[in-house]
PDB file of N, CA and C in Angstrom:
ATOM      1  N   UNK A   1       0.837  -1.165   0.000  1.00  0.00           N
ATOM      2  CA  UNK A   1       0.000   0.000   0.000  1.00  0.00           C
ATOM      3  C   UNK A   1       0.895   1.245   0.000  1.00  0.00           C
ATOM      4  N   UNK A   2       0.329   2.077  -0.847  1.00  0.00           N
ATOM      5  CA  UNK A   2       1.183   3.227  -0.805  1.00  0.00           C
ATOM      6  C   UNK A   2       0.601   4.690   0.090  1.00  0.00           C
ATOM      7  N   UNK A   3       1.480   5.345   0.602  1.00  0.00           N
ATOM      8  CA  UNK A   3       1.211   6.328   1.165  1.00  0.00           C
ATOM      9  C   UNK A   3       0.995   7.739   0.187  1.00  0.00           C
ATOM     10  N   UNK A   4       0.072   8.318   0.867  1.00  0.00           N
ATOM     11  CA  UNK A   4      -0.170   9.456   0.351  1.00  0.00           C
ATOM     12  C   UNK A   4       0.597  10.805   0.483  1.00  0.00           C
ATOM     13  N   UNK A   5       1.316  11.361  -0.208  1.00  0.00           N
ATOM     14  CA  UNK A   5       1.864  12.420  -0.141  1.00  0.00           C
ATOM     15  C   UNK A   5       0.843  13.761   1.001  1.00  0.00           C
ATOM     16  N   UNK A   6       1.602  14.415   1.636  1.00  0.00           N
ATOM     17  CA  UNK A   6       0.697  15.315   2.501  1.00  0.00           C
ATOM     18  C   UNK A   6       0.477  16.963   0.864  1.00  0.00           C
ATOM     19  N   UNK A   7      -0.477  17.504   0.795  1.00  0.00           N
ATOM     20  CA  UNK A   7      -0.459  18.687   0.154  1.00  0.00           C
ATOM     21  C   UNK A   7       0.494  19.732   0.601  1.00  0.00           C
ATOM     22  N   UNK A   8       1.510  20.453  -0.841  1.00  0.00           N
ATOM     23  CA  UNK A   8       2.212  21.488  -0.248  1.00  0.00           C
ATOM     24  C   UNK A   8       2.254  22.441   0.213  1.00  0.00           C
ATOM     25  N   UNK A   9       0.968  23.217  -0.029  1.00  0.00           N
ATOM     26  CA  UNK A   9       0.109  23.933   0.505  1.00  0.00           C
ATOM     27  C   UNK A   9       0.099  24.124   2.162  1.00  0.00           C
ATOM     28  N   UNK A  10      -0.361  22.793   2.894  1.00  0.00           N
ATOM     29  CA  UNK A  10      -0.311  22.454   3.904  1.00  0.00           C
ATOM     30  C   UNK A  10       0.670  21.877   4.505  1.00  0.00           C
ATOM     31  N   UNK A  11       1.939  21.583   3.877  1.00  0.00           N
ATOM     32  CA  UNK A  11       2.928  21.290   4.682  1.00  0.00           C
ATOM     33  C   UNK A  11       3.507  22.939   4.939  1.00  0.00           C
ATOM     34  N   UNK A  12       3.617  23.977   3.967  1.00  0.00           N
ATOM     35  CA  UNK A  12       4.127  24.999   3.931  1.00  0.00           C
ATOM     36  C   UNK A  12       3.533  26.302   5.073  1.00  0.00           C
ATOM     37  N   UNK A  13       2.066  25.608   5.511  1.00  0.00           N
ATOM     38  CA  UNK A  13       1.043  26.359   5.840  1.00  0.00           C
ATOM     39  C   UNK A  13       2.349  25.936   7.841  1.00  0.00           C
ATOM     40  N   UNK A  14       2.358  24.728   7.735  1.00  0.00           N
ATOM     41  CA  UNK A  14       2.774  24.016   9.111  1.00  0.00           C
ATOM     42  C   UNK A  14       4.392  24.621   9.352  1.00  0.00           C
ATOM     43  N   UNK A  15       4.501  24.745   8.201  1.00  0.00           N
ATOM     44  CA  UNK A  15       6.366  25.123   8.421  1.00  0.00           C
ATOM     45  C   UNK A  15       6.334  26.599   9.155  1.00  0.00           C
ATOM     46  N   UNK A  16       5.697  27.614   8.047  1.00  0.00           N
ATOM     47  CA  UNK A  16       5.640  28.985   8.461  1.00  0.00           C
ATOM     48  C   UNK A  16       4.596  28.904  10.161  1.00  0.00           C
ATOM     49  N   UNK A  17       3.967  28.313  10.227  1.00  0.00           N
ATOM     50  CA  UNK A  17       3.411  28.000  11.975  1.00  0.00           C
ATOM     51  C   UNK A  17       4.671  27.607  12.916  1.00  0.00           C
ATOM     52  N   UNK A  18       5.654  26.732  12.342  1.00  0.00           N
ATOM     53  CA  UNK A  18       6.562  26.483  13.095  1.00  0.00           C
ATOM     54  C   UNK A  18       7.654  27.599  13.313  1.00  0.00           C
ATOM     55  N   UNK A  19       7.853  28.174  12.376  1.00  0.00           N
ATOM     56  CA  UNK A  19       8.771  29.515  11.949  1.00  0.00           C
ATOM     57  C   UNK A  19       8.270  30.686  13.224  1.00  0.00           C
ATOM     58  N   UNK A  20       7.428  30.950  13.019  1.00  0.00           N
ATOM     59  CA  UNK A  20       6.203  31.822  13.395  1.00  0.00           C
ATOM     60  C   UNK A  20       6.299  31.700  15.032  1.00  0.00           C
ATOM     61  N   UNK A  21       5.963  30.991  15.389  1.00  0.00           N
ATOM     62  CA  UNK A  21       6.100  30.276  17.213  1.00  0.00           C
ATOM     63  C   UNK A  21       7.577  30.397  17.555  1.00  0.00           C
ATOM     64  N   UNK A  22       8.375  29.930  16.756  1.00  0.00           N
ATOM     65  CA  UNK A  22       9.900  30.457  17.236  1.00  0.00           C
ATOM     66  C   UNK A  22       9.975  31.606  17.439  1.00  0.00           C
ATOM     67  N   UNK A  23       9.530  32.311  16.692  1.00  0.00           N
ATOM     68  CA  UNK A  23      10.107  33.844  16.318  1.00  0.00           C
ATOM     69  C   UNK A  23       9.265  34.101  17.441  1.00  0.00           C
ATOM     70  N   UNK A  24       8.437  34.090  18.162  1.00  0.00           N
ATOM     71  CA  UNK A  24       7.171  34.423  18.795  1.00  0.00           C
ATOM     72  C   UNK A  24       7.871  34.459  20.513  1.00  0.00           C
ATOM     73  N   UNK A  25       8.713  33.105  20.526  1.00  0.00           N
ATOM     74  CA  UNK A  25       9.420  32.984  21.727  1.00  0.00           C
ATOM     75  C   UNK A  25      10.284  33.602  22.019  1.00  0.00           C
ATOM     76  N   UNK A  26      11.002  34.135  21.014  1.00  0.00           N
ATOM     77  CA  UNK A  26      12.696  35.055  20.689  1.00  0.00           C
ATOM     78  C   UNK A  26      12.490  36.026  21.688  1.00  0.00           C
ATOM     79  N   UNK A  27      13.111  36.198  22.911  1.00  0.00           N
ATOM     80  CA  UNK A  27      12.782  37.751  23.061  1.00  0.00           C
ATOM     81  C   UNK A  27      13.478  38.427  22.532  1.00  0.00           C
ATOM     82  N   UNK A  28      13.843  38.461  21.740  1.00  0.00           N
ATOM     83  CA  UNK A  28      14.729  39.563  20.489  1.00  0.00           C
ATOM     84  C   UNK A  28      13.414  40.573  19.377  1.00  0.00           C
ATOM     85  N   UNK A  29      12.209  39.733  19.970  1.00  0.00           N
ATOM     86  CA  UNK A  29      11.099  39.874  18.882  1.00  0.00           C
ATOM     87  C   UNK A  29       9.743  40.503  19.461  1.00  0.00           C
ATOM     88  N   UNK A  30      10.383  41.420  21.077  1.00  0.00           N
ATOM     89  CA  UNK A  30      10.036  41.674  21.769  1.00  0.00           C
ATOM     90  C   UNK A  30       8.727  43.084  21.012  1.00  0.00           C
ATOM     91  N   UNK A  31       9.447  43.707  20.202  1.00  0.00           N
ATOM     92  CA  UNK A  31       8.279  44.707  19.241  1.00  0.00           C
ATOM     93  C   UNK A  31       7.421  44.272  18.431  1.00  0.00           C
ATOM     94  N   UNK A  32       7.558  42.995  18.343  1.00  0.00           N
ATOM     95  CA  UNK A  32       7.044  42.394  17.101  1.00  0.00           C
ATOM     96  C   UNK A  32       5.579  41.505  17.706  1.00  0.00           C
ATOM     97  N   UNK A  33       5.256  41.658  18.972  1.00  0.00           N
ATOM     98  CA  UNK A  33       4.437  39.999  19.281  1.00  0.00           C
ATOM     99  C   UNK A  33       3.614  40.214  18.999  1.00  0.00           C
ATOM    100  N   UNK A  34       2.553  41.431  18.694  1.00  0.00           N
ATOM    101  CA  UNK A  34       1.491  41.447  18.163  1.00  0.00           C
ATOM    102  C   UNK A  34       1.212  40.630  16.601  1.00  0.00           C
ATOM    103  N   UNK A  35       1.931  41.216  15.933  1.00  0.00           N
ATOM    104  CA  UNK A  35       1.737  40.929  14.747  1.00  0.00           C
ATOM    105  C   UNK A  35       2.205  38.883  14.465  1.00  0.00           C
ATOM    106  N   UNK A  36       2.958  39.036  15.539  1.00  0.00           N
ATOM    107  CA  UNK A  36       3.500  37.430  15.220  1.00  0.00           C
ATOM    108  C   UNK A  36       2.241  36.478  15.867  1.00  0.00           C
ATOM    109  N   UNK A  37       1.394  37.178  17.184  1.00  0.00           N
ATOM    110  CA  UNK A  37       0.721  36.147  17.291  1.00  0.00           C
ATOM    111  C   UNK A  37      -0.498  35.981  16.417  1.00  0.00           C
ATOM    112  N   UNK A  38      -0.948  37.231  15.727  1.00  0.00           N
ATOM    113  CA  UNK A  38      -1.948  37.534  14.517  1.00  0.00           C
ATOM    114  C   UNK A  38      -1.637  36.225  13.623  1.00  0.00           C
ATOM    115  N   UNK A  39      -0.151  36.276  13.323  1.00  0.00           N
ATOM    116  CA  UNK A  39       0.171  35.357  11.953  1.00  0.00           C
ATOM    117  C   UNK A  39       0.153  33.761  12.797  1.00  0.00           C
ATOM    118  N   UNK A  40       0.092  33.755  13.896  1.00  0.00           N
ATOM    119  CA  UNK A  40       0.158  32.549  13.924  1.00  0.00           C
ATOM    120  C   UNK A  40      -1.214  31.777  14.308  1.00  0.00           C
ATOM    121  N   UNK A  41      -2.075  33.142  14.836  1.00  0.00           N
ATOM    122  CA  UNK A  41      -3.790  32.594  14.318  1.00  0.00           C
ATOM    123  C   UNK A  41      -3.854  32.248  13.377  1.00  0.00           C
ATOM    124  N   UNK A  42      -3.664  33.163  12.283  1.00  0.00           N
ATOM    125  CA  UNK A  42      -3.813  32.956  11.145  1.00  0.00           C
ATOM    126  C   UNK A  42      -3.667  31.477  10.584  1.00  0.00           C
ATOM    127  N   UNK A  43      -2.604  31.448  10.466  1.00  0.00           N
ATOM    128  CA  UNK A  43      -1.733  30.215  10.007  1.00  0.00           C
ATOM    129  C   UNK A  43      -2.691  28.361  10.843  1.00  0.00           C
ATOM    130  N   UNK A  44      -2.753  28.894  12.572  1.00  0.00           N
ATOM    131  CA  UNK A  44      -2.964  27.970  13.511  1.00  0.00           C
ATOM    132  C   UNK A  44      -4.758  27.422  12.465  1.00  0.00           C
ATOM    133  N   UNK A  45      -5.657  28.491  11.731  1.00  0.00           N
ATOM    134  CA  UNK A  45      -6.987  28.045  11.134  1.00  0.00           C
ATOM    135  C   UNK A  45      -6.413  27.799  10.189  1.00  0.00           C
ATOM    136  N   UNK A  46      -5.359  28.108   9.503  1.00  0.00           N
ATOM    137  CA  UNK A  46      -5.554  27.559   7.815  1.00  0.00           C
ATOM    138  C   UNK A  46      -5.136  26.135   8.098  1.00  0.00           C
ATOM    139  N   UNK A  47      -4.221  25.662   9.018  1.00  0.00           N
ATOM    140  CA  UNK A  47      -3.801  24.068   9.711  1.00  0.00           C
ATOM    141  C   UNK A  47      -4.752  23.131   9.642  1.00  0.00           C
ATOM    142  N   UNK A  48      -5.498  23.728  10.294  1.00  0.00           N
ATOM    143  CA  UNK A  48      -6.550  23.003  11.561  1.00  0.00           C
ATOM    144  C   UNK A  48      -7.424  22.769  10.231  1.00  0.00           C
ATOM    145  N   UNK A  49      -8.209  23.660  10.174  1.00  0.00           N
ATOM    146  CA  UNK A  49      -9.533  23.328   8.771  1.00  0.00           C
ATOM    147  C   UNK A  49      -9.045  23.003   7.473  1.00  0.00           C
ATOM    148  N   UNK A  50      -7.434  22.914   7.172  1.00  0.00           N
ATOM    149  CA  UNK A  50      -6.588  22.453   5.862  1.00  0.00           C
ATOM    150  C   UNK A  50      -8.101  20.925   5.098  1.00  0.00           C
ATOM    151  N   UNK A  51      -8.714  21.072   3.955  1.00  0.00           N
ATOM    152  CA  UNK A  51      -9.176  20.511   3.405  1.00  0.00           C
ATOM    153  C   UNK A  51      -8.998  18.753   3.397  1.00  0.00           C
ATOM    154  N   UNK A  52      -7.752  18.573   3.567  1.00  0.00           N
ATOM    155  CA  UNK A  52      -6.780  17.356   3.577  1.00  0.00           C
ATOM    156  C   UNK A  52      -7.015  16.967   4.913  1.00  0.00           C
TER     157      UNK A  52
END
């Protein structure tokens, strides 16, 4: 049986979520957390409800 490839779409959707949460922890990124935790809502629904 063969496995199904995951969509790139949605692997890319999971990477930038992973990206996103790092950067989120950095305190180097201390001006930035608004907007990082926005993108990682963002990102956290396109995951979750991903069609696949």
């Amino acid at each position: 049986m063969r496995c199904s490839a995951l969509p790139g779409d949605l692997i890319a959707a999971q990477c930038a979520w992973e990206r996103t949460y790092r950067s989120l922890a950095d305190p180097a990124n201390q001006q930035q957390t608004t907007a990082l935790r926005r993108r990682l809502l963002e990102l956290s629904v396109r995951v979750r409800w991903h069609p696949y």
